[in-house]
C-alpha atoms as a PDB file:
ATOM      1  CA  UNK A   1      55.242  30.888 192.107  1.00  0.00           C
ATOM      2  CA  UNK A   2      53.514  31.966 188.591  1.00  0.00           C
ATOM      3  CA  UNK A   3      50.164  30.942 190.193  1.00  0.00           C
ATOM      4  CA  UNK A   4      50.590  33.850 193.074  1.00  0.00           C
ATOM      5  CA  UNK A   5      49.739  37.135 190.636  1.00  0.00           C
ATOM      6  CA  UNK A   6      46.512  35.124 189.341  1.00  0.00           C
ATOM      7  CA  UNK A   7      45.605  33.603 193.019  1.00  0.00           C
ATOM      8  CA  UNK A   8      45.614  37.471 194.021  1.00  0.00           C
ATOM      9  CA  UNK A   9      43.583  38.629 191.107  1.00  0.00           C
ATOM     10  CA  UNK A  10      40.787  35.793 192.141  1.00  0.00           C
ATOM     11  CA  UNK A  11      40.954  36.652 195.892  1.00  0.00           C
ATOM     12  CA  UNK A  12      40.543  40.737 194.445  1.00  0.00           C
ATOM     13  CA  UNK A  13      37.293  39.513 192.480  1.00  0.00           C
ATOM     14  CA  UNK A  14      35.905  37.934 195.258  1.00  0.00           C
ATOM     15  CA  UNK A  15      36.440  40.745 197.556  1.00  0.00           C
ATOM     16  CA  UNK A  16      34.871  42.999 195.090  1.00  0.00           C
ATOM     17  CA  UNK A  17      31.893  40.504 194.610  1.00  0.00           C
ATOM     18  CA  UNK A  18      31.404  40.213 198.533  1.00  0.00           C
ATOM     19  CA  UNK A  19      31.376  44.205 198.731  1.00  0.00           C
ATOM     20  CA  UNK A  20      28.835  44.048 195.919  1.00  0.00           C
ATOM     21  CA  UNK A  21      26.757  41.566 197.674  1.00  0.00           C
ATOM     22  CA  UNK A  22      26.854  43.401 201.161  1.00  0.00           C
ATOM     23  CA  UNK A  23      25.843  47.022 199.816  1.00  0.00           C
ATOM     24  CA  UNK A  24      23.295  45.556 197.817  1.00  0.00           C
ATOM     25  CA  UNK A  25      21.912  44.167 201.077  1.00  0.00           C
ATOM     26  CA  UNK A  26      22.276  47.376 202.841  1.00  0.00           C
ATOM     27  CA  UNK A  27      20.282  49.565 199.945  1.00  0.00           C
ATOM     28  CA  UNK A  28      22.630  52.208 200.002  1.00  0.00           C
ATOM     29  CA  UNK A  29      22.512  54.194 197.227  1.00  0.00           C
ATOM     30  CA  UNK A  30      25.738  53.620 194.547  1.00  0.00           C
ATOM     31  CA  UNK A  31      28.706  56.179 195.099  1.00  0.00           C
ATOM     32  CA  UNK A  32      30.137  57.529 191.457  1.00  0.00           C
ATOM     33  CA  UNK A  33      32.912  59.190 189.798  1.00  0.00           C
ATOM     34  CA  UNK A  34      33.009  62.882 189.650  1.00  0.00           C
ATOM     35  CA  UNK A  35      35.409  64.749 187.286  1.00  0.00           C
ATOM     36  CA  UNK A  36      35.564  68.358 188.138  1.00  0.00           C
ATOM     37  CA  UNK A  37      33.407  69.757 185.618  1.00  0.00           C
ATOM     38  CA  UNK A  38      30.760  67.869 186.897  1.00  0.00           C
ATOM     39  CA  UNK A  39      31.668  68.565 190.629  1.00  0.00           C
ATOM     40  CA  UNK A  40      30.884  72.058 189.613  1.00  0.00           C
ATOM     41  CA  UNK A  41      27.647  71.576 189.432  1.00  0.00           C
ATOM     42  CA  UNK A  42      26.869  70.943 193.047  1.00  0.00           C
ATOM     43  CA  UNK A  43      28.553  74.315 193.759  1.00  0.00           C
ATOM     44  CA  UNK A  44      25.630  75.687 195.872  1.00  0.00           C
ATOM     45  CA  UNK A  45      24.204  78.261 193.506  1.00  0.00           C
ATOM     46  CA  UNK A  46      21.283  76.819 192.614  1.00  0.00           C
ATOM     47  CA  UNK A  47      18.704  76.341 194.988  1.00  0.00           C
ATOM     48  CA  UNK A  48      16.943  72.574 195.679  1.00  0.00           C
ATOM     49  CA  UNK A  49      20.284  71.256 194.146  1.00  0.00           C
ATOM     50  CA  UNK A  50      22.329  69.236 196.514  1.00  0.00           C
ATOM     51  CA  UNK A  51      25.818  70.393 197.676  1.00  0.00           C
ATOM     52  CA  UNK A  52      28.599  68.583 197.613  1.00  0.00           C
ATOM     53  CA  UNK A  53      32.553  68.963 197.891  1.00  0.00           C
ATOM     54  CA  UNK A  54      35.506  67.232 197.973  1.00  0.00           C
ATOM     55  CA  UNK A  55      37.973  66.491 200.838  1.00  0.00           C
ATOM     56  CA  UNK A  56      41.001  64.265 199.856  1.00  0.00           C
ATOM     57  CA  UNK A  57      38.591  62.976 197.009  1.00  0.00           C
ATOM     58  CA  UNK A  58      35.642  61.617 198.900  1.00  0.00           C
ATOM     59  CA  UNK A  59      33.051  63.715 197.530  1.00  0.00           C
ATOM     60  CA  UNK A  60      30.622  64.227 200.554  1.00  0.00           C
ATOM     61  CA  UNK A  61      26.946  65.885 200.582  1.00  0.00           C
ATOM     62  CA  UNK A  62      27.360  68.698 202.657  1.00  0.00           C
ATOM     63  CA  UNK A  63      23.678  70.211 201.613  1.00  0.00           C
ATOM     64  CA  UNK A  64      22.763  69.282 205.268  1.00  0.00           C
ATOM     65  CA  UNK A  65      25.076  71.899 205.882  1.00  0.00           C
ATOM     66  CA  UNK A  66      23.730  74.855 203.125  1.00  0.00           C
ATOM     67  CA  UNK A  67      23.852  77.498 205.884  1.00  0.00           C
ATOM     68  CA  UNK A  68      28.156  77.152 205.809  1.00  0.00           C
ATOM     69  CA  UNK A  69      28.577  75.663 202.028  1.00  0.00           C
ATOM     70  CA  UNK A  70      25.089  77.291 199.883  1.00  0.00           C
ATOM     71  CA  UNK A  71      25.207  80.027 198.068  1.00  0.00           C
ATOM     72  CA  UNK A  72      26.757  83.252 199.997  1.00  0.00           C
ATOM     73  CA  UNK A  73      27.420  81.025 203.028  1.00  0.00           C
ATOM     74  CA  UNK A  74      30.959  81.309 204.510  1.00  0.00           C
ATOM     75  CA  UNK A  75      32.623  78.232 203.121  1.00  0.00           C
ATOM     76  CA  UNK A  76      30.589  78.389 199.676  1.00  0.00           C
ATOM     77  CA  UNK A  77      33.990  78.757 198.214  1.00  0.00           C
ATOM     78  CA  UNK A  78      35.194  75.213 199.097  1.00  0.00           C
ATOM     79  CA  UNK A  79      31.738  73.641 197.327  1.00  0.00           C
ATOM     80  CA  UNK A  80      31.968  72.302 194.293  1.00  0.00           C
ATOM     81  CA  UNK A  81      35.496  71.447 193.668  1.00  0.00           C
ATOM     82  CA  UNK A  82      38.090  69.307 195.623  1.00  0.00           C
ATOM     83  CA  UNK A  83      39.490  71.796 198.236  1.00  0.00           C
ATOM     84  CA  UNK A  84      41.980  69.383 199.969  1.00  0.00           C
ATOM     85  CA  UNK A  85      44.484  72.088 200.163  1.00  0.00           C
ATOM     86  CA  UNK A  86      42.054  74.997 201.821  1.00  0.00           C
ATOM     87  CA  UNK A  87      40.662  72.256 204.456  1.00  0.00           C
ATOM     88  CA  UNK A  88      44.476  71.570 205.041  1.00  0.00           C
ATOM     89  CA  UNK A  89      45.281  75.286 205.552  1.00  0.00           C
ATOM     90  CA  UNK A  90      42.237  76.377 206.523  1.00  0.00           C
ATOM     91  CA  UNK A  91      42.078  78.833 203.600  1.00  0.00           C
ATOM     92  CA  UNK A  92      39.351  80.055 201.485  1.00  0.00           C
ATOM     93  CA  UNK A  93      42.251  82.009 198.948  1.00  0.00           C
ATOM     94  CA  UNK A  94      40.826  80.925 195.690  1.00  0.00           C
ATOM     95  CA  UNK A  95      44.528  79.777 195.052  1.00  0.00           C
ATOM     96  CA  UNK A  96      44.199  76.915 197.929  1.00  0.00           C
ATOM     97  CA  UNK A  97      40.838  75.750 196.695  1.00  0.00           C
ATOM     98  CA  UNK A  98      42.500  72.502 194.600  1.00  0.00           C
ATOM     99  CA  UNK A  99      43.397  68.809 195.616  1.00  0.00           C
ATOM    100  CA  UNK A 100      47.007  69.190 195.082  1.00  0.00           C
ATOM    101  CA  UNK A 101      48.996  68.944 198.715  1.00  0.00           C
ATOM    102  CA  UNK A 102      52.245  69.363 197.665  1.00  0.00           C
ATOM    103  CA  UNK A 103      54.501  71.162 200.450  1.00  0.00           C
ATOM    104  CA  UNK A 104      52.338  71.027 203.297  1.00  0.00           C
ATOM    105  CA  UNK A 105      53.312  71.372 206.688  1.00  0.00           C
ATOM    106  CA  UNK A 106      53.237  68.537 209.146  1.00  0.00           C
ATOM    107  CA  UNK A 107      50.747  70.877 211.159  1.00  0.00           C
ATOM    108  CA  UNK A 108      48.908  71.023 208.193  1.00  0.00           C
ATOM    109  CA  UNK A 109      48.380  67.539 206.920  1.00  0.00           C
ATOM    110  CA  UNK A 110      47.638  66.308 210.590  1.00  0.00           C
ATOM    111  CA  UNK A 111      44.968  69.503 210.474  1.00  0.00           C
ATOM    112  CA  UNK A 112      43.416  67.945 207.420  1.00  0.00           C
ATOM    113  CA  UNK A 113      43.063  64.389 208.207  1.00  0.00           C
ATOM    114  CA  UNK A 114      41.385  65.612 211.683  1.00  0.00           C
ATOM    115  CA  UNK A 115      38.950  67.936 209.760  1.00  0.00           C
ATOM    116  CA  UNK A 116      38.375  65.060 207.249  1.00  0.00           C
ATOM    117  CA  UNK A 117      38.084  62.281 210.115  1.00  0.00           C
ATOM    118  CA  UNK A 118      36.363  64.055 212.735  1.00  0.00           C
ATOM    119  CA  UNK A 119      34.037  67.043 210.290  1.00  0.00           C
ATOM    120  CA  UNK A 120      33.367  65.373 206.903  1.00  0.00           C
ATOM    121  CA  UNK A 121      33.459  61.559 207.287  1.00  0.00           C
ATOM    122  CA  UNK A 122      31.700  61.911 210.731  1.00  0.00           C
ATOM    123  CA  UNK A 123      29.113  64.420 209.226  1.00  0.00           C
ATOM    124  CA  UNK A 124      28.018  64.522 205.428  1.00  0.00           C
ATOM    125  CA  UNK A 125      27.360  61.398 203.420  1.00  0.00           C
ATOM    126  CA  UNK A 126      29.929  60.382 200.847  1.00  0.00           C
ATOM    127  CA  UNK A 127      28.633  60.277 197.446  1.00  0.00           C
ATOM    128  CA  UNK A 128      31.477  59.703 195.300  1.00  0.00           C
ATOM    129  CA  UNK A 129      35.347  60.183 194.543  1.00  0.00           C
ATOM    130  CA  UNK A 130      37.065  62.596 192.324  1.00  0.00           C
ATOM    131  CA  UNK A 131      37.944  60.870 189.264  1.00  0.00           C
ATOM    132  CA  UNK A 132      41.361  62.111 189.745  1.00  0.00           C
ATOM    133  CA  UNK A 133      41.213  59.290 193.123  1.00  0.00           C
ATOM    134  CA  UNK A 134      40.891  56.573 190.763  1.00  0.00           C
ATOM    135  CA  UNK A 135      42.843  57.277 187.581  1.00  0.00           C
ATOM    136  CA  UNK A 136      45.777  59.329 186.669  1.00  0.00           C
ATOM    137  CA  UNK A 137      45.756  62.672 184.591  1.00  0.00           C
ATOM    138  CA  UNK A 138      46.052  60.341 181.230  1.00  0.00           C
ATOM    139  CA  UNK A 139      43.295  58.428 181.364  1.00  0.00           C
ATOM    140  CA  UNK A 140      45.039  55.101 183.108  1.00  0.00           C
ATOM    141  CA  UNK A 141      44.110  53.454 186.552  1.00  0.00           C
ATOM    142  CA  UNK A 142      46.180  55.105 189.625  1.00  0.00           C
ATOM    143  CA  UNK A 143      47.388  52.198 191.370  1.00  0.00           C
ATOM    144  CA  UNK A 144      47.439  53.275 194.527  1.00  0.00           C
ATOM    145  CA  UNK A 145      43.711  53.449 194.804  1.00  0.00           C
ATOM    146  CA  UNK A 146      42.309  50.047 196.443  1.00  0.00           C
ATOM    147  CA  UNK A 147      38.439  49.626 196.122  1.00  0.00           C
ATOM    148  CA  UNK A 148      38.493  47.657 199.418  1.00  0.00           C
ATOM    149  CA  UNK A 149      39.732  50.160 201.346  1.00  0.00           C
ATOM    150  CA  UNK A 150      37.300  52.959 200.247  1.00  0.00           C
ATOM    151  CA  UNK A 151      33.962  53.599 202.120  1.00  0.00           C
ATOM    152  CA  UNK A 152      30.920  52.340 200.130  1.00  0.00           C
ATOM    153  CA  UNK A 153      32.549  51.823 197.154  1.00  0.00           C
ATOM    154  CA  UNK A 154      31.264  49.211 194.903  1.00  0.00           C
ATOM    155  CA  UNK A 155      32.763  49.285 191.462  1.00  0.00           C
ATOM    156  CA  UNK A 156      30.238  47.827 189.597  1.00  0.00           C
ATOM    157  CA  UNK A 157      28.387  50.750 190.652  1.00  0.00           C
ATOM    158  CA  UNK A 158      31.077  53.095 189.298  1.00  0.00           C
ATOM    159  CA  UNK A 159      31.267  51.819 185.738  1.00  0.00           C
END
């Protein structure tokens, strides 16, 4: 029974190494880690930068889309930061422009995992994850975050 934790560990590492091996193979370019000063950046002020935002903390490129996210487009406000809770609500009020969900309808969590199923992931590249997706507000790993089940995520490429 004491050999179970370590003969998960193992199969983990190979998983990872697998992953590692397949995206190499595929050329994609690596995703990283964005904390939200650096998110900023890709706001859309600045022209030739690229745009980006974040939807449940899959940072996607949504320059493609400049005309709705670049600077004074309609949804500039939701580039450049994680703005789970405005996709949710379909909200531009600068006070639902943040990642946290906490008392969301039913209406509107089913209305965000359609917009980020069916607008975002079917749309824009993903180019990272918040760092907030990966590790808690101290510093240590979240848990609940499993490298397998995240789209293009390698984490050799991430550290």
């Amino acid at each position: 029974m004491a050999a179970a934790p370590q003969l998960r560990l193992l199969l983990l590492l190979l998983l990872l190494c697998a992953a590692l091996s397949a995206a190499r193979r595929e050329r994609q370019p690596p995703v990283r880690l964005f904390t939200e000063p650096e998110l900023a950046r890709y706001g859309g002020q600045q022209e030739g930068q690229p745009i980006y935002l974040a939807v449940k903390g899959v940072v996607f490129d949504v320059t493609s889309g400049k005309e709705f996210y670049g600077k004074g487009a309609p949804y500039n406000a939701l580039a450049g930061k994680d703005s789970t809770r405005g996709v949710a609500k379909m909200s531009l009020d600068p006070a639902d422009l943040t990642h946290d969900i906490t008392g969301l309808t039913e209406e509107e969590l089913k209305s965000l995992d359609d917009t980020f199923n069916n607008v975002y992931k079917a749309k824009y590249p993903i180019v990272g994850y918040t760092s907030r997706r990966i590790l808690n507000e101290d510093g240590s790993p979240n848990l609940d975050f499993k490298p397998e089940d995240q789209p293009h995520f390698s984490i050799t490429d991430e550290f």
